[in-house]
PDB file of N, CA and C in Angstrom:
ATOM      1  N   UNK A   1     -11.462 -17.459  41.006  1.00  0.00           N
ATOM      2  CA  UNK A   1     -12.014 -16.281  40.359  1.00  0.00           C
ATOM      3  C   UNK A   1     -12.838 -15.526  41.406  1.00  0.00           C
ATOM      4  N   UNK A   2     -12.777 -14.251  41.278  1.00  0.00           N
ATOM      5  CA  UNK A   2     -13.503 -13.425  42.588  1.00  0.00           C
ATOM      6  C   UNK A   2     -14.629 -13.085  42.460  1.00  0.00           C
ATOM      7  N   UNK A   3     -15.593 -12.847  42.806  1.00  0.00           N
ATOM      8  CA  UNK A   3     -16.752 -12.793  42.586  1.00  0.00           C
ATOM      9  C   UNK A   3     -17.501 -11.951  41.687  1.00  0.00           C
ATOM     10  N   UNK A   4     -16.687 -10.387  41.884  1.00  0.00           N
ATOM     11  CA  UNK A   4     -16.415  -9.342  40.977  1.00  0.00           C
ATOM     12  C   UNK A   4     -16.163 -10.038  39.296  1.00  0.00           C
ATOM     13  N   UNK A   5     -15.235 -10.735  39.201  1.00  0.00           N
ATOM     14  CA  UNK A   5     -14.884 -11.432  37.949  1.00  0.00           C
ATOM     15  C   UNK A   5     -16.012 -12.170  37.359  1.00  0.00           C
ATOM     16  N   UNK A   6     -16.274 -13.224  38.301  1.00  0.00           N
ATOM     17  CA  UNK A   6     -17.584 -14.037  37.685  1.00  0.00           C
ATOM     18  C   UNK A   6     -18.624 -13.335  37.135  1.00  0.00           C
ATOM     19  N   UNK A   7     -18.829 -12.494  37.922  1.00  0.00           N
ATOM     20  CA  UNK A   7     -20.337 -11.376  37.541  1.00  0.00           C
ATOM     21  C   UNK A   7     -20.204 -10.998  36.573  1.00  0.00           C
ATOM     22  N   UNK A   8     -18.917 -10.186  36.251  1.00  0.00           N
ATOM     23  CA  UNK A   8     -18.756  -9.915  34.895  1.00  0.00           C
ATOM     24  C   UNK A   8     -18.910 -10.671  33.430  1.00  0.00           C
ATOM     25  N   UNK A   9     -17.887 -12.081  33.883  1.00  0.00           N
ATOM     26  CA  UNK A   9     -17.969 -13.263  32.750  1.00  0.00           C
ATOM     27  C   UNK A   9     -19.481 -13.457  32.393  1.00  0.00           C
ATOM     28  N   UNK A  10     -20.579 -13.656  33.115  1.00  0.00           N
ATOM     29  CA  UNK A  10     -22.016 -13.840  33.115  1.00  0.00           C
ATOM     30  C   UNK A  10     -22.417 -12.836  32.449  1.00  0.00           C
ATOM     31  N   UNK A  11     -22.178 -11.504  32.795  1.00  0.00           N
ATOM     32  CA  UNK A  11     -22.923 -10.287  31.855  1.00  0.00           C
ATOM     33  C   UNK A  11     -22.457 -10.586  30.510  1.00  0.00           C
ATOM     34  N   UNK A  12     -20.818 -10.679  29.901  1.00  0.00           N
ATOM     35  CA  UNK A  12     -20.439 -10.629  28.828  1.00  0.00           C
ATOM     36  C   UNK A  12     -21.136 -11.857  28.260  1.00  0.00           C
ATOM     37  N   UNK A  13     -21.314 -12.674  28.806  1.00  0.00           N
ATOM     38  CA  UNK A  13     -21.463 -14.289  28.015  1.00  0.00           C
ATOM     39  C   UNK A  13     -22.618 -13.879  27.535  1.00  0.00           C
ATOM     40  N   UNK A  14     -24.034 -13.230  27.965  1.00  0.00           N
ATOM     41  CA  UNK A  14     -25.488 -12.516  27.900  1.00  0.00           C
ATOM     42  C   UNK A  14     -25.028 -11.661  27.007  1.00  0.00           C
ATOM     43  N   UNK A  15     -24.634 -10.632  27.349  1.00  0.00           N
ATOM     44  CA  UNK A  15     -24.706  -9.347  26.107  1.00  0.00           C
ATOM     45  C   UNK A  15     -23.949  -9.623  24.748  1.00  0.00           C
ATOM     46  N   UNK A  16     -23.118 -10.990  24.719  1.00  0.00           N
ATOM     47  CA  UNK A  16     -22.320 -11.585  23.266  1.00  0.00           C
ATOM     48  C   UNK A  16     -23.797 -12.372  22.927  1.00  0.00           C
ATOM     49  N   UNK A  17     -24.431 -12.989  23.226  1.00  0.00           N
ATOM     50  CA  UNK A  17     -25.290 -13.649  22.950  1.00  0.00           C
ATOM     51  C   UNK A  17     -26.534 -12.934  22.225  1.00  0.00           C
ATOM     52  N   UNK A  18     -27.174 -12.087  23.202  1.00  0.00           N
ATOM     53  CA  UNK A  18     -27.666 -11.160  22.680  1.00  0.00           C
ATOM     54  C   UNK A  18     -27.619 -10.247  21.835  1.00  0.00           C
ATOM     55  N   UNK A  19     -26.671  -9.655  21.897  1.00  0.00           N
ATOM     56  CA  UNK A  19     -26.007  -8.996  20.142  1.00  0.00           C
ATOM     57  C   UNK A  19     -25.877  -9.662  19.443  1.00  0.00           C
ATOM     58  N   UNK A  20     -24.911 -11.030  19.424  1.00  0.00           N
ATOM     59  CA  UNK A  20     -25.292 -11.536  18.088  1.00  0.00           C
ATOM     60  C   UNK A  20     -26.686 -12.284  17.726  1.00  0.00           C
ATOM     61  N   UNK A  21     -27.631 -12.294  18.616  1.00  0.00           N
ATOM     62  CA  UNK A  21     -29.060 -12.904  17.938  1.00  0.00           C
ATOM     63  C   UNK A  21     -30.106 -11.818  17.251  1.00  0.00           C
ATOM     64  N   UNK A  22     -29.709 -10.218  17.827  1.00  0.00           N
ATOM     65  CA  UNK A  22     -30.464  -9.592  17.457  1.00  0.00           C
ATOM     66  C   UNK A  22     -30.039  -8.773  16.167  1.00  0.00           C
ATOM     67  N   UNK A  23     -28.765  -9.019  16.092  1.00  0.00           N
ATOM     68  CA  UNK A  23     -28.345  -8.419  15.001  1.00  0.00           C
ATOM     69  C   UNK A  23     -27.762  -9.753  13.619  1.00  0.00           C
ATOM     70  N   UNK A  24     -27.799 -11.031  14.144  1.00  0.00           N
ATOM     71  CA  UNK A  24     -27.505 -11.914  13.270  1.00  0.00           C
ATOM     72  C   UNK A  24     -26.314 -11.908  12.376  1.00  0.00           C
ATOM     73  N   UNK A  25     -25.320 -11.847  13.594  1.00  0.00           N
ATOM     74  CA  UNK A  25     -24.190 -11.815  13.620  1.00  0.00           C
ATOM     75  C   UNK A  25     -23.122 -13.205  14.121  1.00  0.00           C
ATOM     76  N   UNK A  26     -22.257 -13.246  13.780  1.00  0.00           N
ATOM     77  CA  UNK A  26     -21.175 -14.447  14.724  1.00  0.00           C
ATOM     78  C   UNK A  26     -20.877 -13.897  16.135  1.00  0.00           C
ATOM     79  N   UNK A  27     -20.731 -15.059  16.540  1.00  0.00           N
ATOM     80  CA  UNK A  27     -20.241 -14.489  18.427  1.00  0.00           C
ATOM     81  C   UNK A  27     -18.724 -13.682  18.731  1.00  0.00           C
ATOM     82  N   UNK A  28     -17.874 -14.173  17.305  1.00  0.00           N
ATOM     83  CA  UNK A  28     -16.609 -13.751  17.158  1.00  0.00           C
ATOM     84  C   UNK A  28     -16.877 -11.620  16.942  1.00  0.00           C
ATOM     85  N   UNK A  29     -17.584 -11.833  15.977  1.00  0.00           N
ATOM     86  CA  UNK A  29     -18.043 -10.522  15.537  1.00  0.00           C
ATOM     87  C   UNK A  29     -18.224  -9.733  16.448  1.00  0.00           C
ATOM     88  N   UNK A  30     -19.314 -10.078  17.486  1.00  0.00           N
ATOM     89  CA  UNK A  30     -20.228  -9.288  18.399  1.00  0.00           C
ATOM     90  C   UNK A  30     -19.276  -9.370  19.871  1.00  0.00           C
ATOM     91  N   UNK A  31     -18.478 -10.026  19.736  1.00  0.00           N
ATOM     92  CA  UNK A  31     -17.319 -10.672  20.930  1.00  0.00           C
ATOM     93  C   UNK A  31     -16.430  -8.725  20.911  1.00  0.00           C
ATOM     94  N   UNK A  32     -15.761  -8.568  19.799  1.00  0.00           N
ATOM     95  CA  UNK A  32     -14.970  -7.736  19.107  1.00  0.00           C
ATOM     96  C   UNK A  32     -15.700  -6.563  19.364  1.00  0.00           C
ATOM     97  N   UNK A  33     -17.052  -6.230  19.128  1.00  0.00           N
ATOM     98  CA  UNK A  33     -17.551  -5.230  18.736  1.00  0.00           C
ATOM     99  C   UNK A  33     -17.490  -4.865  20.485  1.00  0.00           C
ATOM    100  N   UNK A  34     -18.200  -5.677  21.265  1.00  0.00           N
ATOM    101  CA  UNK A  34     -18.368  -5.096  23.018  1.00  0.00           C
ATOM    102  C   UNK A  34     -17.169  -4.870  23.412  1.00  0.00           C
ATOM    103  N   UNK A  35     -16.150  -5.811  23.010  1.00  0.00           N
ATOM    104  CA  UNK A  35     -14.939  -5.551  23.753  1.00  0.00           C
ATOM    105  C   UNK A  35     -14.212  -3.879  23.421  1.00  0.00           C
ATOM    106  N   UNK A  36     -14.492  -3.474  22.526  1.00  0.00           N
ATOM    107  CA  UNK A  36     -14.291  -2.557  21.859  1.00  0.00           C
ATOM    108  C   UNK A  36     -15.199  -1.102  22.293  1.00  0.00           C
ATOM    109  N   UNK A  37     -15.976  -1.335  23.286  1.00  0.00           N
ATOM    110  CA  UNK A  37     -17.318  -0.660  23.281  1.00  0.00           C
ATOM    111  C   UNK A  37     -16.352   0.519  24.528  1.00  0.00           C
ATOM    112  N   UNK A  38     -17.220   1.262  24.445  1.00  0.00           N
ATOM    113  CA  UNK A  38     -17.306   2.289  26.376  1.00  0.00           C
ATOM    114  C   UNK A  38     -17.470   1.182  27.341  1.00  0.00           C
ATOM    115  N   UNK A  39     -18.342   0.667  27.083  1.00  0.00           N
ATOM    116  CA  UNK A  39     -19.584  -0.137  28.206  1.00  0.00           C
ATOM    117  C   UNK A  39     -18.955  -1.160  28.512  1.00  0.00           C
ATOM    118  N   UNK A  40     -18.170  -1.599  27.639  1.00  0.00           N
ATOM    119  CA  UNK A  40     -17.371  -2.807  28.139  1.00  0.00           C
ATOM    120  C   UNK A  40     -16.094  -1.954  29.342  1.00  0.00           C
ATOM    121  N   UNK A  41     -15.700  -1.098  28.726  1.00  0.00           N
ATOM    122  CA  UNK A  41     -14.559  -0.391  29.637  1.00  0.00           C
ATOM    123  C   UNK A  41     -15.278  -0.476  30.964  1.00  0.00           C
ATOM    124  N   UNK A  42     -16.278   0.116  30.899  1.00  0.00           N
ATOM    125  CA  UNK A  42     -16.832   0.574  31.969  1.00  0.00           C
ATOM    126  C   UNK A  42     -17.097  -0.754  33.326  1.00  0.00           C
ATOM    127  N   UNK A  43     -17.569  -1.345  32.481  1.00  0.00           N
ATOM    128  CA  UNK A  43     -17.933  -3.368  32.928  1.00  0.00           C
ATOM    129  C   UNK A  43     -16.611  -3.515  33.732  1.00  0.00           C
ATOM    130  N   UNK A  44     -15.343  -3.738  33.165  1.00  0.00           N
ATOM    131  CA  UNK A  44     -14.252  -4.099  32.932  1.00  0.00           C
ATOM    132  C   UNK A  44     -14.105  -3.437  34.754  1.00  0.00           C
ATOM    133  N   UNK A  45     -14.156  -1.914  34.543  1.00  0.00           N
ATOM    134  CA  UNK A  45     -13.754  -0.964  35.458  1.00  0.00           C
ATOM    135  C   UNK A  45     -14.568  -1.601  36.909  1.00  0.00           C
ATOM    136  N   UNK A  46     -14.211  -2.118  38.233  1.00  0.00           N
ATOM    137  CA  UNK A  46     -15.008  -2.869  39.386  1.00  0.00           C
ATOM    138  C   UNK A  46     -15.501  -1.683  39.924  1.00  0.00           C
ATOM    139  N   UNK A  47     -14.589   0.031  39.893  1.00  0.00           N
ATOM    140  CA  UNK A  47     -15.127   1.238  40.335  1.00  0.00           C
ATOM    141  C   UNK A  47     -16.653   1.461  40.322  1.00  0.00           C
ATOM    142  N   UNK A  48     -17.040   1.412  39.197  1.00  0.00           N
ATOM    143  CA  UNK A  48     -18.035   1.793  38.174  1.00  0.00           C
ATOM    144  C   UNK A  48     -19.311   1.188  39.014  1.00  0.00           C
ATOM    145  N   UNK A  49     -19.075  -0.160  39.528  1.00  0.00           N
ATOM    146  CA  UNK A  49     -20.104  -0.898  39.891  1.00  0.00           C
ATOM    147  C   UNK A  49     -21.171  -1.767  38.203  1.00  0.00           C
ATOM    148  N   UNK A  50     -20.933  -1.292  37.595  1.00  0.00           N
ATOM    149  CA  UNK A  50     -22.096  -1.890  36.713  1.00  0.00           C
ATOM    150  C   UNK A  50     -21.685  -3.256  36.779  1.00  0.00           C
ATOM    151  N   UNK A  51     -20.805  -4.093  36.773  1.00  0.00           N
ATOM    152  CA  UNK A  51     -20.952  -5.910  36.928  1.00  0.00           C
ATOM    153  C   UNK A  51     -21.530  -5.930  37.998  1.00  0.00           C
ATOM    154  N   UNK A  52     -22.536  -5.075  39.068  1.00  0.00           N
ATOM    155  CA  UNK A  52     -23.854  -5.659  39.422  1.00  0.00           C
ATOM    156  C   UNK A  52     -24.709  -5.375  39.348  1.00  0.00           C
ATOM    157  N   UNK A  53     -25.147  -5.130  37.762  1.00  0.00           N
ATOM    158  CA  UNK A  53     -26.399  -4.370  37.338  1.00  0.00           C
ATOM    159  C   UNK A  53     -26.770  -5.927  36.127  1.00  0.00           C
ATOM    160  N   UNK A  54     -27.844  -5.812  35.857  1.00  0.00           N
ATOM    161  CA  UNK A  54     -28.626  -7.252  34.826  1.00  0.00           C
ATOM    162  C   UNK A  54     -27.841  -6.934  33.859  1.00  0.00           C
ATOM    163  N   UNK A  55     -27.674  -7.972  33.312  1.00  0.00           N
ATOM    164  CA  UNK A  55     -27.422  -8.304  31.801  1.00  0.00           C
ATOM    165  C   UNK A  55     -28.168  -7.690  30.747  1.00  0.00           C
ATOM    166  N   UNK A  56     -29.500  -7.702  30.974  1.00  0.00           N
ATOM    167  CA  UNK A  56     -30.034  -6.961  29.876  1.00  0.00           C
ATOM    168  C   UNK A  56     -29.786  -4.891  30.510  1.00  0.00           C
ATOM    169  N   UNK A  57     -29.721  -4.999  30.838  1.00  0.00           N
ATOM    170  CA  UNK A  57     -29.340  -3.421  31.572  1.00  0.00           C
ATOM    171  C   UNK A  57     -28.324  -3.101  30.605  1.00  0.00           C
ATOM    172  N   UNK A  58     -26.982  -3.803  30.815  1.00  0.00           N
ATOM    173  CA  UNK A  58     -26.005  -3.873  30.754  1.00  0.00           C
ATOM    174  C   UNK A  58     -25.813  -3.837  28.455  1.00  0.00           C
ATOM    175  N   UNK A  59     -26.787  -4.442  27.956  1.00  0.00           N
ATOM    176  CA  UNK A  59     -26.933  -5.100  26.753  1.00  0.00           C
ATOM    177  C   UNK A  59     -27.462  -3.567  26.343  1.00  0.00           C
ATOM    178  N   UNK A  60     -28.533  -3.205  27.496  1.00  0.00           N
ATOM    179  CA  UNK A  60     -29.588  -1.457  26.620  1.00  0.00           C
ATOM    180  C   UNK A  60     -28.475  -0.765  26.085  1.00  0.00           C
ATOM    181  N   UNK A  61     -27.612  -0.611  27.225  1.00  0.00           N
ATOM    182  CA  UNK A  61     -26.417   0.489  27.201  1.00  0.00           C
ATOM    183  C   UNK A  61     -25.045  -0.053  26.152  1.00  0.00           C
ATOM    184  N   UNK A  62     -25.004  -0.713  25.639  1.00  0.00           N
ATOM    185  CA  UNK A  62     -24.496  -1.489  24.625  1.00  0.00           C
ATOM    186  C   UNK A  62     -24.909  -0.593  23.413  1.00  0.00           C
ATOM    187  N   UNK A  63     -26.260  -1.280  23.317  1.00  0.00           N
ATOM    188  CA  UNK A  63     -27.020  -0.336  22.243  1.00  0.00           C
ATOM    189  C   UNK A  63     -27.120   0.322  21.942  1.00  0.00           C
ATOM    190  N   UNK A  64     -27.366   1.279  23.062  1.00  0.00           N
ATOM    191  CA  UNK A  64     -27.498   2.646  22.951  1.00  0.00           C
ATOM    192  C   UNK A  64     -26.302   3.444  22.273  1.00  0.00           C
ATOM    193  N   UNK A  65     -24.828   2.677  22.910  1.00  0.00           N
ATOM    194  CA  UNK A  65     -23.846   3.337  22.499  1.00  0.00           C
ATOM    195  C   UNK A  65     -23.529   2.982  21.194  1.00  0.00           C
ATOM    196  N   UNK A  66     -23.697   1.942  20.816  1.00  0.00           N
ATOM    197  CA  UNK A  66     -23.958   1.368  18.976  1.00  0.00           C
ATOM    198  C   UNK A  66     -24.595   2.176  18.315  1.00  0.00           C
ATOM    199  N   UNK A  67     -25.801   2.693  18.311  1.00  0.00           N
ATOM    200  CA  UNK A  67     -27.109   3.523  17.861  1.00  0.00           C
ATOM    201  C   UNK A  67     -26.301   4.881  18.341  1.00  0.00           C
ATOM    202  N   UNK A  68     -25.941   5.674  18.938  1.00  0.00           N
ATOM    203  CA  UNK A  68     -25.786   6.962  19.137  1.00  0.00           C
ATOM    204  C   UNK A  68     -24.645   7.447  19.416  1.00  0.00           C
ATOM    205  N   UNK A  69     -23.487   6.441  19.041  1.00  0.00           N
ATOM    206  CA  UNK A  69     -22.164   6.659  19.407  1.00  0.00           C
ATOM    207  C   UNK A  69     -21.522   7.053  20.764  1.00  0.00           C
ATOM    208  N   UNK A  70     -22.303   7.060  22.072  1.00  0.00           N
ATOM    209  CA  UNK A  70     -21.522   7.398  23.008  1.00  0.00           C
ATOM    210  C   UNK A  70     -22.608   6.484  24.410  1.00  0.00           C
ATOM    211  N   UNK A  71     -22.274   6.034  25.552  1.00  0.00           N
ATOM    212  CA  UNK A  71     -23.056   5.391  26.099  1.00  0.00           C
ATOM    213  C   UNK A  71     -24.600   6.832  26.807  1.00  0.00           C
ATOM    214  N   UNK A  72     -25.404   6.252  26.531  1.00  0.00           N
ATOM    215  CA  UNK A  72     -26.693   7.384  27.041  1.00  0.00           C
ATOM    216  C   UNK A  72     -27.460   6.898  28.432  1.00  0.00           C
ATOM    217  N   UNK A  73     -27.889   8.129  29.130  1.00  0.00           N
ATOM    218  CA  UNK A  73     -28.019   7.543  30.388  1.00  0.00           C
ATOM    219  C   UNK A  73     -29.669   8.077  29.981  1.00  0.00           C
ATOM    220  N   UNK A  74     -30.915   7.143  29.826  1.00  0.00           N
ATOM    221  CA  UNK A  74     -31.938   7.849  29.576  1.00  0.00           C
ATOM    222  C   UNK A  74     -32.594   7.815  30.776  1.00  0.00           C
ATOM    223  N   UNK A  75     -33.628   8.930  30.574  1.00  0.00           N
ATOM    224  CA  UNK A  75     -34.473   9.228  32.229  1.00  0.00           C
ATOM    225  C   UNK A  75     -35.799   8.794  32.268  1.00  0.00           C
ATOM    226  N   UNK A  76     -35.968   8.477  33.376  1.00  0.00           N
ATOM    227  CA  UNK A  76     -37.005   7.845  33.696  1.00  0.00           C
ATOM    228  C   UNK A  76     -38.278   8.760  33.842  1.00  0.00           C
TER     229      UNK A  76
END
Protein backbone atom coordinates (compact mmCIF):
# COMPACT_ATOMS: atom_id res chain seq x y z
CA UNK A 1 0.00 0.00 0.00
CA UNK A 2 1.56 3.49 -0.87
CA UNK A 3 1.82 5.85 1.44
CA UNK A 4 -0.69 8.21 -0.22
CA UNK A 5 -3.22 5.20 0.42
CA UNK A 6 -2.41 4.59 4.04
CA UNK A 7 -2.89 8.29 4.92
CA UNK A 8 -6.02 8.18 3.57
CA UNK A 9 -7.27 4.70 5.24
CA UNK A 10 -6.22 6.60 8.73
CA UNK A 11 -8.26 9.80 7.94
CA UNK A 12 -11.39 7.66 6.90
CA UNK A 13 -11.04 5.16 9.85
CA UNK A 14 -11.09 8.87 12.22
CA UNK A 15 -13.76 10.72 10.40
CA UNK A 16 -16.18 7.13 10.38
CA UNK A 17 -15.53 7.11 13.95
CA UNK A 18 -16.14 10.43 14.64
CA UNK A 19 -19.36 10.86 12.83
CA UNK A 20 -20.74 8.10 14.12
CA UNK A 21 -20.01 9.11 17.93
CA UNK A 22 -21.17 12.52 17.46
CA UNK A 23 -24.11 11.90 15.77
CA UNK A 24 -24.93 8.34 17.37
CA UNK A 25 -25.07 6.59 14.53
CA UNK A 26 -23.72 2.90 13.18
CA UNK A 27 -20.30 2.89 11.47
CA UNK A 28 -22.19 1.23 8.47
CA UNK A 29 -24.41 4.42 8.37
CA UNK A 30 -21.72 7.08 8.75
CA UNK A 31 -19.33 4.68 6.45
CA UNK A 32 -22.17 5.45 3.49
CA UNK A 33 -22.85 8.89 4.37
CA UNK A 34 -18.69 10.10 3.84
CA UNK A 35 -18.33 7.89 1.10
CA UNK A 36 -21.03 9.66 -0.49
CA UNK A 37 -19.78 13.13 0.60
CA UNK A 38 -17.62 15.96 -1.76
CA UNK A 39 -14.92 15.57 0.88
CA UNK A 40 -14.56 12.14 0.50
CA UNK A 41 -14.16 12.72 -3.44
CA UNK A 42 -11.89 15.13 -2.71
CA UNK A 43 -9.77 12.71 -0.01
CA UNK A 44 -10.06 10.03 -2.61
CA UNK A 45 -8.56 12.66 -5.32
CA UNK A 46 -4.13 12.41 -4.33
CA UNK A 47 -4.32 15.94 -6.63
CA UNK A 48 -6.14 17.72 -3.99
CA UNK A 49 -3.50 16.98 -1.36
CA UNK A 50 -5.99 16.84 1.61
CA UNK A 51 -4.86 12.97 2.73
CA UNK A 52 -2.16 15.19 4.30
CA UNK A 53 -4.15 17.37 6.23
CA UNK A 54 -5.48 15.94 10.20
CA UNK A 55 -8.24 13.95 10.57
CA UNK A 56 -10.09 16.24 12.49
CA UNK A 57 -9.51 18.96 9.63
CA UNK A 58 -10.62 16.58 7.37
CA UNK A 59 -13.98 15.52 9.81
CA UNK A 60 -14.73 19.96 10.10
CA UNK A 61 -15.13 19.81 6.36
CA UNK A 62 -17.31 16.74 6.51
CA UNK A 63 -19.55 18.76 8.57
CA UNK A 64 -19.62 21.55 7.22
CA UNK A 65 -20.72 19.96 4.01
CA UNK A 66 -23.54 17.91 6.05
CA UNK A 67 -24.76 21.28 7.77
CA UNK A 68 -24.64 23.50 4.57
CA UNK A 69 -24.79 21.23 1.72
CA UNK A 70 -21.64 22.00 -0.13
CA UNK A 71 -17.95 21.70 1.35
CA UNK A 72 -17.10 25.52 3.02
CA UNK A 73 -13.77 26.90 3.13
CA UNK A 74 -14.10 29.26 6.37
CA UNK A 75 -11.60 32.21 7.01
CA UNK A 76 -9.49 32.75 9.40
Amino acid sequence: MSKPEQLKEYIIRDVIEYHAADNAIEAKEALAQFYNSEVFGKLDDVETGLYLSSSPFVYDLFRDELYCGKIVQKEI
